[in-house]
C-alpha atoms as a PDB file:
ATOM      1  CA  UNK A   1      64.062 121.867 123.705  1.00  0.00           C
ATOM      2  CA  UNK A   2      61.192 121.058 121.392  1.00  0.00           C
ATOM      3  CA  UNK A   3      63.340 122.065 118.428  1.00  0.00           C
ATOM      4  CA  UNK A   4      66.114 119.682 119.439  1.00  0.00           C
ATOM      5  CA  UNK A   5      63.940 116.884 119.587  1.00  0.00           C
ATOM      6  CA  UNK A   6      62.232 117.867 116.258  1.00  0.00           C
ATOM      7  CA  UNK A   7      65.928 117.762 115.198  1.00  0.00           C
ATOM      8  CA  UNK A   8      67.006 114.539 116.493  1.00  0.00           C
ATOM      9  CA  UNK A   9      63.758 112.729 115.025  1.00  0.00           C
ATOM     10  CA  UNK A  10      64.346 114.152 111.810  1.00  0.00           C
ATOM     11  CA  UNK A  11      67.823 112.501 111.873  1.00  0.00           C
ATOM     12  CA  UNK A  12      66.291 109.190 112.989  1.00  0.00           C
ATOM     13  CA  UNK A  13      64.038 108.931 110.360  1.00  0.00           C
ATOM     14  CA  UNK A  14      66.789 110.399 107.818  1.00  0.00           C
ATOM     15  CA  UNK A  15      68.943 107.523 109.563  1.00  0.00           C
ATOM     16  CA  UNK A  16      65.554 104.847 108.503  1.00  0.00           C
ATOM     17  CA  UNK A  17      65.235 105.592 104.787  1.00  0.00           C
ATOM     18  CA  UNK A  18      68.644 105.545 103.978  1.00  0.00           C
ATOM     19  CA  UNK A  19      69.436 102.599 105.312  1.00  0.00           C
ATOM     20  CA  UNK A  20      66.227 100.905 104.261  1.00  0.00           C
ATOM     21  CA  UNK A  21      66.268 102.334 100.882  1.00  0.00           C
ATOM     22  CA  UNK A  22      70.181 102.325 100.236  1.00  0.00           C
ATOM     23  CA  UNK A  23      72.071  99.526 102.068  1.00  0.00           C
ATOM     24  CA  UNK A  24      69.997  96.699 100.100  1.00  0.00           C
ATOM     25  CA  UNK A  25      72.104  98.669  97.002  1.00  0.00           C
ATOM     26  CA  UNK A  26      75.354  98.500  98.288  1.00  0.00           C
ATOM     27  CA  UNK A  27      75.021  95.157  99.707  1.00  0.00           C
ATOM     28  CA  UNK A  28      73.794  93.948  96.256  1.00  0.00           C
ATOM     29  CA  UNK A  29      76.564  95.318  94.907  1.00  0.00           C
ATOM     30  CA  UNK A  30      78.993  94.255  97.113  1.00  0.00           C
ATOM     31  CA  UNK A  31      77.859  91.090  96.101  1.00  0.00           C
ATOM     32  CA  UNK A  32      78.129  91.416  92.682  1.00  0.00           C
ATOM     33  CA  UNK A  33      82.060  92.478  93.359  1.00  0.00           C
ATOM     34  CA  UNK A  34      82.637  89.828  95.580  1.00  0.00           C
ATOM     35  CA  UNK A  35      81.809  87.203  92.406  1.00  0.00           C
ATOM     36  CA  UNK A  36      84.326  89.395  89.939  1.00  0.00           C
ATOM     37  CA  UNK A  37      80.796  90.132  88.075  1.00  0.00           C
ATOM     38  CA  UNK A  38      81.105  94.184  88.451  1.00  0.00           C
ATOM     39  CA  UNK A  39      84.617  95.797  89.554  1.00  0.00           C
ATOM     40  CA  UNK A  40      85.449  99.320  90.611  1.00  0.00           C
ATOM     41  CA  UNK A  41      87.072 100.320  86.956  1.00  0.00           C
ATOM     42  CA  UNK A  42      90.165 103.258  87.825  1.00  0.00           C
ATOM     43  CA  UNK A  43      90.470 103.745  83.906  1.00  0.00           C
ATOM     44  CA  UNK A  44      90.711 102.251  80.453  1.00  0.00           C
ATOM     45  CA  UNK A  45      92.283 103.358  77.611  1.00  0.00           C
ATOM     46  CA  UNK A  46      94.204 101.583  74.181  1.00  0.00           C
ATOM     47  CA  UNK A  47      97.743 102.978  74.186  1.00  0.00           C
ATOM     48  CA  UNK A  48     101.477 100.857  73.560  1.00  0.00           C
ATOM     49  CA  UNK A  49     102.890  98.683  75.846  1.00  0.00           C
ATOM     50  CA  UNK A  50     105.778 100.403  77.810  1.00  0.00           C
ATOM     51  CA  UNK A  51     107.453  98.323  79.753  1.00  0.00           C
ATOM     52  CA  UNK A  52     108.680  94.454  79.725  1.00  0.00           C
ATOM     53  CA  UNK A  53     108.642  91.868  77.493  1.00  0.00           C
ATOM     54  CA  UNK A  54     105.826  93.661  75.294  1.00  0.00           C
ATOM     55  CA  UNK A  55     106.770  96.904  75.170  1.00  0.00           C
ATOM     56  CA  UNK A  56     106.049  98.694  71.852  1.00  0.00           C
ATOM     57  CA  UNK A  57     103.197  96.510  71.326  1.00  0.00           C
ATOM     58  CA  UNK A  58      99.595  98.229  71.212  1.00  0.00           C
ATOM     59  CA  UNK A  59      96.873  97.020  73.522  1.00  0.00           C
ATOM     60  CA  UNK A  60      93.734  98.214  76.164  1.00  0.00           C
ATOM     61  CA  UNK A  61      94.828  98.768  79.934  1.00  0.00           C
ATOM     62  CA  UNK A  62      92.167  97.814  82.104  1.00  0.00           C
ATOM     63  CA  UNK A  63      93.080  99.621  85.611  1.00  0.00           C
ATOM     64  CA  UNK A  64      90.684  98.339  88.729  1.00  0.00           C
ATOM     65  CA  UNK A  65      91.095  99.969  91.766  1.00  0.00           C
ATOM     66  CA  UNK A  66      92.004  98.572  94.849  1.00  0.00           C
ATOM     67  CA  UNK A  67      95.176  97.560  96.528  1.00  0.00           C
ATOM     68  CA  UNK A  68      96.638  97.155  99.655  1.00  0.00           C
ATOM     69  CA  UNK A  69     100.254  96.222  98.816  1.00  0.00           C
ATOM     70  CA  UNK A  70     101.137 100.362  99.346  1.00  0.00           C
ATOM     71  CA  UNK A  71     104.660 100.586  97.934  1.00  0.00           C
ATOM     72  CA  UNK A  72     105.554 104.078  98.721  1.00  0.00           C
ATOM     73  CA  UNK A  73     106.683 105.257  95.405  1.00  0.00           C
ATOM     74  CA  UNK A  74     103.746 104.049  93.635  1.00  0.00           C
ATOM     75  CA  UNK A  75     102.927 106.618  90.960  1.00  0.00           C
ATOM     76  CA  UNK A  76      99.245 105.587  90.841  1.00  0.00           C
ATOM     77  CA  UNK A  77      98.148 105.977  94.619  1.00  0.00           C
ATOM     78  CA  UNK A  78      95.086 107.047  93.768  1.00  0.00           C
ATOM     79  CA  UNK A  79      94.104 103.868  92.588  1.00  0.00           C
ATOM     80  CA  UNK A  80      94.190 102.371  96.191  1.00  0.00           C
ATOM     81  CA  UNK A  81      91.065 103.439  97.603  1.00  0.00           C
ATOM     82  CA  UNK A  82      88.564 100.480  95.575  1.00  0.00           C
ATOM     83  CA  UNK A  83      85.890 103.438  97.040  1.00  0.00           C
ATOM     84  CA  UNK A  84      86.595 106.110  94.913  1.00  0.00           C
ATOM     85  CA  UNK A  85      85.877 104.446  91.773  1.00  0.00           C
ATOM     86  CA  UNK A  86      82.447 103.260  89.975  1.00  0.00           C
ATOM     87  CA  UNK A  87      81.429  99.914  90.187  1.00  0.00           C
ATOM     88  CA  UNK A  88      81.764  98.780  86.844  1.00  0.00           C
ATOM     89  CA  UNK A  89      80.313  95.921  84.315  1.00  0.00           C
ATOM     90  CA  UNK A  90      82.453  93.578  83.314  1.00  0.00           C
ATOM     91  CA  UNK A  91      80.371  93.389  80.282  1.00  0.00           C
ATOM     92  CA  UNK A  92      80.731  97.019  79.350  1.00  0.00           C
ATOM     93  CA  UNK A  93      84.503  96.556  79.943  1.00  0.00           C
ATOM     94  CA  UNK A  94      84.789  93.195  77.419  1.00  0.00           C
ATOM     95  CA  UNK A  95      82.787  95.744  75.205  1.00  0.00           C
ATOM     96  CA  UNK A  96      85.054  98.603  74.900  1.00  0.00           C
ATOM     97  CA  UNK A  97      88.478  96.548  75.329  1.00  0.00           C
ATOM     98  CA  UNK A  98      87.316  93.864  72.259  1.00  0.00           C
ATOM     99  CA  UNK A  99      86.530  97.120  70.346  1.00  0.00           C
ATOM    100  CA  UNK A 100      90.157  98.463  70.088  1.00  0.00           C
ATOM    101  CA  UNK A 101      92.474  95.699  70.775  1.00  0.00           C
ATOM    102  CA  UNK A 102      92.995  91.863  70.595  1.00  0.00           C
ATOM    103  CA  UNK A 103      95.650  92.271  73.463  1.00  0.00           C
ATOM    104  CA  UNK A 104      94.044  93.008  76.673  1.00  0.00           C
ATOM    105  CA  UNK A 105      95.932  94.057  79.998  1.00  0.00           C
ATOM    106  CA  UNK A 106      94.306  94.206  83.565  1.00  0.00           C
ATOM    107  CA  UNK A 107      96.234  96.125  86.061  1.00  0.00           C
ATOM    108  CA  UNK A 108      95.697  98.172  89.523  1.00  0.00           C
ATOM    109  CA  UNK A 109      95.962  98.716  92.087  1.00  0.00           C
ATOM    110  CA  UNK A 110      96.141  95.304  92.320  1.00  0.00           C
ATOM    111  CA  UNK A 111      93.455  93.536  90.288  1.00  0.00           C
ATOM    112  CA  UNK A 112      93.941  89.844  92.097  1.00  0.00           C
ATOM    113  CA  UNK A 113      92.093  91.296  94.769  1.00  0.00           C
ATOM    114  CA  UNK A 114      89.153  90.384  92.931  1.00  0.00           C
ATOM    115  CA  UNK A 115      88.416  87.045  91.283  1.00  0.00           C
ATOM    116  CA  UNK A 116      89.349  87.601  87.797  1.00  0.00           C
ATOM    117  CA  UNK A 117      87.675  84.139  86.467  1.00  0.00           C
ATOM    118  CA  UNK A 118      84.550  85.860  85.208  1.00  0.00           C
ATOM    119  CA  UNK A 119      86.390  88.692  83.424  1.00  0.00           C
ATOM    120  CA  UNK A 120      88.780  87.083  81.988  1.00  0.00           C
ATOM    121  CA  UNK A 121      86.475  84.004  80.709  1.00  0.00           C
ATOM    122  CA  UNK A 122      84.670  86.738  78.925  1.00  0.00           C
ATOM    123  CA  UNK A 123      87.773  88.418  77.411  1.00  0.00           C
ATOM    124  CA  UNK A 124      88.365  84.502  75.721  1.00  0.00           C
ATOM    125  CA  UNK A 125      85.851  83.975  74.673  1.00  0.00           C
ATOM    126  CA  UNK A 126      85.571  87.113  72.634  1.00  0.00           C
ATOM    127  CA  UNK A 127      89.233  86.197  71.469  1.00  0.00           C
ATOM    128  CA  UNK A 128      91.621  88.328  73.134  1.00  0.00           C
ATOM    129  CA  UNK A 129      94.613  87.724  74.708  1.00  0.00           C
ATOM    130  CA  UNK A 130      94.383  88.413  78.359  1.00  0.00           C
ATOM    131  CA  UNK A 131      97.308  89.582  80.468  1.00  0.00           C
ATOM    132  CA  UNK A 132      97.875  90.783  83.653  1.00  0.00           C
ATOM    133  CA  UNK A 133     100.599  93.208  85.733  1.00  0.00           C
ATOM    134  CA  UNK A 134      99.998  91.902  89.120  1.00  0.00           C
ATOM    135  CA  UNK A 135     102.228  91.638  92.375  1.00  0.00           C
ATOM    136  CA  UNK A 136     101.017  88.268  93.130  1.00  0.00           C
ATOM    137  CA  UNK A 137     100.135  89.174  96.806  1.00  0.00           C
ATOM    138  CA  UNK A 138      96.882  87.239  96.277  1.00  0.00           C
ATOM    139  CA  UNK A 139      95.439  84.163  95.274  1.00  0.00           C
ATOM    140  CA  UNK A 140      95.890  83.439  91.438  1.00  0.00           C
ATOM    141  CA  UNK A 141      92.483  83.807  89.413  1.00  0.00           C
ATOM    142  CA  UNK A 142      92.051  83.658  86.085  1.00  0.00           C
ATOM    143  CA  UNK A 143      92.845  82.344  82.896  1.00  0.00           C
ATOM    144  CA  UNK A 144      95.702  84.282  81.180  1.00  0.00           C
ATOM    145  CA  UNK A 145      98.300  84.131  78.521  1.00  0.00           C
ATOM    146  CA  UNK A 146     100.772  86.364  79.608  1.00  0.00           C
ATOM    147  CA  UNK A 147     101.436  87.027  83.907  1.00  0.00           C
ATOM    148  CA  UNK A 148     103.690  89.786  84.807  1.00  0.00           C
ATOM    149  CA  UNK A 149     104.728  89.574  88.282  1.00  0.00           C
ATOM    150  CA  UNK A 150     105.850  92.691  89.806  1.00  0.00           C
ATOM    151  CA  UNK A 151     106.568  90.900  93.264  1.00  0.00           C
ATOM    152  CA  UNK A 152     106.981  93.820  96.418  1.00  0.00           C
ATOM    153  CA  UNK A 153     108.516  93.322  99.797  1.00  0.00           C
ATOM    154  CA  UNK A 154     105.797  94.846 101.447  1.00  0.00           C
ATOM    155  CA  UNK A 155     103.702  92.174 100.783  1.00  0.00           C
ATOM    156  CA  UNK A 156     105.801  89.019  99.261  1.00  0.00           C
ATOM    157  CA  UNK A 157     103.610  87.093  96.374  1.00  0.00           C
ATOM    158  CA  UNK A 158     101.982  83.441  96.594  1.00  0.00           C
ATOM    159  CA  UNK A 159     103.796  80.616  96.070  1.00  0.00           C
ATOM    160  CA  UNK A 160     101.454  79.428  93.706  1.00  0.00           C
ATOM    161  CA  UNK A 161     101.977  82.604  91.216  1.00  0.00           C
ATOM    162  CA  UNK A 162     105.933  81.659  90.980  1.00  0.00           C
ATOM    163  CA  UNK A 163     105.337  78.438  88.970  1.00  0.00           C
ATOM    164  CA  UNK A 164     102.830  80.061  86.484  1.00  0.00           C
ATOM    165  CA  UNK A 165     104.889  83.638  86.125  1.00  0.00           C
ATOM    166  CA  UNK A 166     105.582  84.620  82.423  1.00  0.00           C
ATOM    167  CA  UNK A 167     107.380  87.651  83.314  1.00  0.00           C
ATOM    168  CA  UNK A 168     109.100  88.863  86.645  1.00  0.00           C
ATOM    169  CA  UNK A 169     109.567  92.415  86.539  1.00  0.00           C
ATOM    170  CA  UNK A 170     111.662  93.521  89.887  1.00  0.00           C
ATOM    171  CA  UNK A 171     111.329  97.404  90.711  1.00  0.00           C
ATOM    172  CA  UNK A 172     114.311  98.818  91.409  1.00  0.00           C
ATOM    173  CA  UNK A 173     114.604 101.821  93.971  1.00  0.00           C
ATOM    174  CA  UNK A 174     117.716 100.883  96.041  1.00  0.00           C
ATOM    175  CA  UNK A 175     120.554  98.647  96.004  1.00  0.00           C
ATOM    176  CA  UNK A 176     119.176  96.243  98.681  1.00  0.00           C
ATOM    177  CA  UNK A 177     116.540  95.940  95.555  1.00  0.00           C
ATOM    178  CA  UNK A 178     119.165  93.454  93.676  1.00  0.00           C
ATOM    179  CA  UNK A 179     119.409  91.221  96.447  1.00  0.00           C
ATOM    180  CA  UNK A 180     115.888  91.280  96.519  1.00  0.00           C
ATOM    181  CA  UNK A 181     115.629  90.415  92.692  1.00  0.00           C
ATOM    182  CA  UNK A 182     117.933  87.717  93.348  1.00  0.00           C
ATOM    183  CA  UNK A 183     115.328  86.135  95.963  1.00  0.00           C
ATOM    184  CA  UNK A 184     112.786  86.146  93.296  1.00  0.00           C
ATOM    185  CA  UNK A 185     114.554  84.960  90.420  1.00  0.00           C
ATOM    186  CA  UNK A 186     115.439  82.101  92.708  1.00  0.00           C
ATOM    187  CA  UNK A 187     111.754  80.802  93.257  1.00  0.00           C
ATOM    188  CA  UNK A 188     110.469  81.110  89.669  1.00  0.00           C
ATOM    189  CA  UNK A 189     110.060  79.006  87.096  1.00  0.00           C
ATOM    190  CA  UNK A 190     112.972  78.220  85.038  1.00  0.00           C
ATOM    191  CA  UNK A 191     110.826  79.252  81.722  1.00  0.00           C
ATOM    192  CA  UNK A 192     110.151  83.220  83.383  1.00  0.00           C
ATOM    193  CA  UNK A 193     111.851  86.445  81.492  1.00  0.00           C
ATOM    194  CA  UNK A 194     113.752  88.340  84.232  1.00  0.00           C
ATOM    195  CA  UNK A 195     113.782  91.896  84.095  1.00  0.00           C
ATOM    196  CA  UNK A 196     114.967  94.899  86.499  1.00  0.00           C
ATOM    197  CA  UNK A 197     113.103  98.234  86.113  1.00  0.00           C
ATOM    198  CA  UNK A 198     114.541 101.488  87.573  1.00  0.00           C
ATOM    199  CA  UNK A 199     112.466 103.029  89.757  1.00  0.00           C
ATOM    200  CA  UNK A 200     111.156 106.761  87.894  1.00  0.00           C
ATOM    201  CA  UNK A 201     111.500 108.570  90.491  1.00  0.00           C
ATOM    202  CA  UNK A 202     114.778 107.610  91.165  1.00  0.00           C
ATOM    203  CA  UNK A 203     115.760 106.145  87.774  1.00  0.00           C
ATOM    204  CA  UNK A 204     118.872 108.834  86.746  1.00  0.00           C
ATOM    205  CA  UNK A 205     120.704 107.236  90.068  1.00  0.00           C
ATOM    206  CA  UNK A 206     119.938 103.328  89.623  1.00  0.00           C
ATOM    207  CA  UNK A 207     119.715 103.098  85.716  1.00  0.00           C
ATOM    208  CA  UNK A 208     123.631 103.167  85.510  1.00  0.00           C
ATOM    209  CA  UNK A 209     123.578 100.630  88.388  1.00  0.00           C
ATOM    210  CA  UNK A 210     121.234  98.254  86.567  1.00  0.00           C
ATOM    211  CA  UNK A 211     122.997  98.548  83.286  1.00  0.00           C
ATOM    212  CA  UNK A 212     126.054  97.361  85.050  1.00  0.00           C
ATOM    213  CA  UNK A 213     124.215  94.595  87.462  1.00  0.00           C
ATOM    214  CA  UNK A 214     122.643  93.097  83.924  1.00  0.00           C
ATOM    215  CA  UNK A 215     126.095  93.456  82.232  1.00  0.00           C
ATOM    216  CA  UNK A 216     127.241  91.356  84.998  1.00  0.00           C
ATOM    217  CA  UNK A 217     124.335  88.872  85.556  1.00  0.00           C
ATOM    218  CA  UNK A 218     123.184  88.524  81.886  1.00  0.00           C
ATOM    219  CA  UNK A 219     120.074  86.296  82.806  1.00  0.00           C
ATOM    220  CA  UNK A 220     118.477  89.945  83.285  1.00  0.00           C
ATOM    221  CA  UNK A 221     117.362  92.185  81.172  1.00  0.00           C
ATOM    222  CA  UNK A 222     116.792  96.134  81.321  1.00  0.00           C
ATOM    223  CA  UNK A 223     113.011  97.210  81.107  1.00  0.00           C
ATOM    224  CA  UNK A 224     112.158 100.916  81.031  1.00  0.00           C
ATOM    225  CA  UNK A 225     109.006 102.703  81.118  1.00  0.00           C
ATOM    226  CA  UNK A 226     109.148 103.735  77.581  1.00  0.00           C
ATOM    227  CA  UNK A 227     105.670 104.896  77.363  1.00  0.00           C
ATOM    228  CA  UNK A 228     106.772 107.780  79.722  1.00  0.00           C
ATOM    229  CA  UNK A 229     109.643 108.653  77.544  1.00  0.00           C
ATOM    230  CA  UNK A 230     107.535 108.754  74.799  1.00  0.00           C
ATOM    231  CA  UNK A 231     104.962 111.159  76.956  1.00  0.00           C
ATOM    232  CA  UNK A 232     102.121 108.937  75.743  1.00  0.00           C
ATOM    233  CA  UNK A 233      99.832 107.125  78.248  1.00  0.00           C
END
């Protein structure tokens, strides 16, 4: 009996310091995310463009993790979880990006989660073009010169993102994903580059049936994910 309670008062006081010592820490972090100041960073890397409008085209992927949106072919799922990755600088992120490329893309997860003002501001005004892959299932932050929306059903975009959009990039894993497409193409501005992507996973089955969909509704284009082809990043 002694023994327990020895036990149990050890825990207690275990239970004291690290939430004395810690939870200051992680709420001062916290806060630091919550202002788009530090951001859980997946990965960086400078590599080429592989898909869309600028494919072929070198520049530095900024990944954050973090999303919500779970499409269940998603080939980075371990990006959702903002948890498992390190709370990150944006300052140490303008630092390395700047150094290898004057094109700079943020991507996820799904990096609208966060506000992207400070980041981005930073990216400008060390002179590099900013763009972003983004499903638009949040509020638009930001300044950018290039907005690819990858709209999902799961979780439809904001109106607000369908006036701005550069780029809409529809995934395609099934047939009801053209009438889907269609949906999208209806609400964006009349400036946007349409473009329907097969699916990886599935993409020897719908790549004949987008080739033939885009031969039949010109105003699309075919975007594949060269950079996989290619075996490079």
């Amino acid at each position: 009996m002694v023994y327990q309670l020895v036990f149990v008062r050890c825990i207690l006081l275990f239970e004291v310091y690290f939430y004395s010592t810690f939870a200051p820490m992680k709420n001062e972090v916290q806060s630091l995310v919550d202002r788009g100041l530090v951001l859980p960073l997946m990965e960086e890397f400078y590599t080429i463009q592989g898909e869309g409008y600028h494919k072929g085209t070198a520049a530095y992927f900024i990944r954050v993790g973090g999303c919500d949106v779970g499409c269940h072919w998603c080939d980075v799922k371990e990006s959702w979880n903002a948890e498992l990755h390190p709370p990150t600088t944006i300052e140490s992120m303008v630092q390395k990006a700047t150094s290898h490329s004057k094109t700079v893309v943020i991507t996820g997860g799904e990096p609208l989660t966060y506000d992207m003002g400070p980041l981005t501001k930073m990216l400008k005004d060390n002179g590099a073009n900013v763009h972003i892959e983004t499903s638009g299932a949040y509020k638009l932050t930001g300044t950018w010169d290039w907005i690819c929306l990858s709209p999902k059903k799961v979780k439809l975009p904001t109106e607000e993102i369908y006036e701005v959009a550069h780029e809409l990039k529809v995934i395609v894993f099934n047939k009801d994903d053209f009438r889907f497409a269609e949906e999208q193409a209806a609400k964006v501005n009349d400036n946007c580059l349409l473009y329907l992507q097969p699916e990886w996973g599935n993409r020897e089955k719908m790549s004949p049936l987008i080739v033939d969909y885009v031969m039949q509704n010109p105003k699309w284009k075919v975007s594949l994910q060269t950079h996989k082809y290619l075996n490079i990043p």
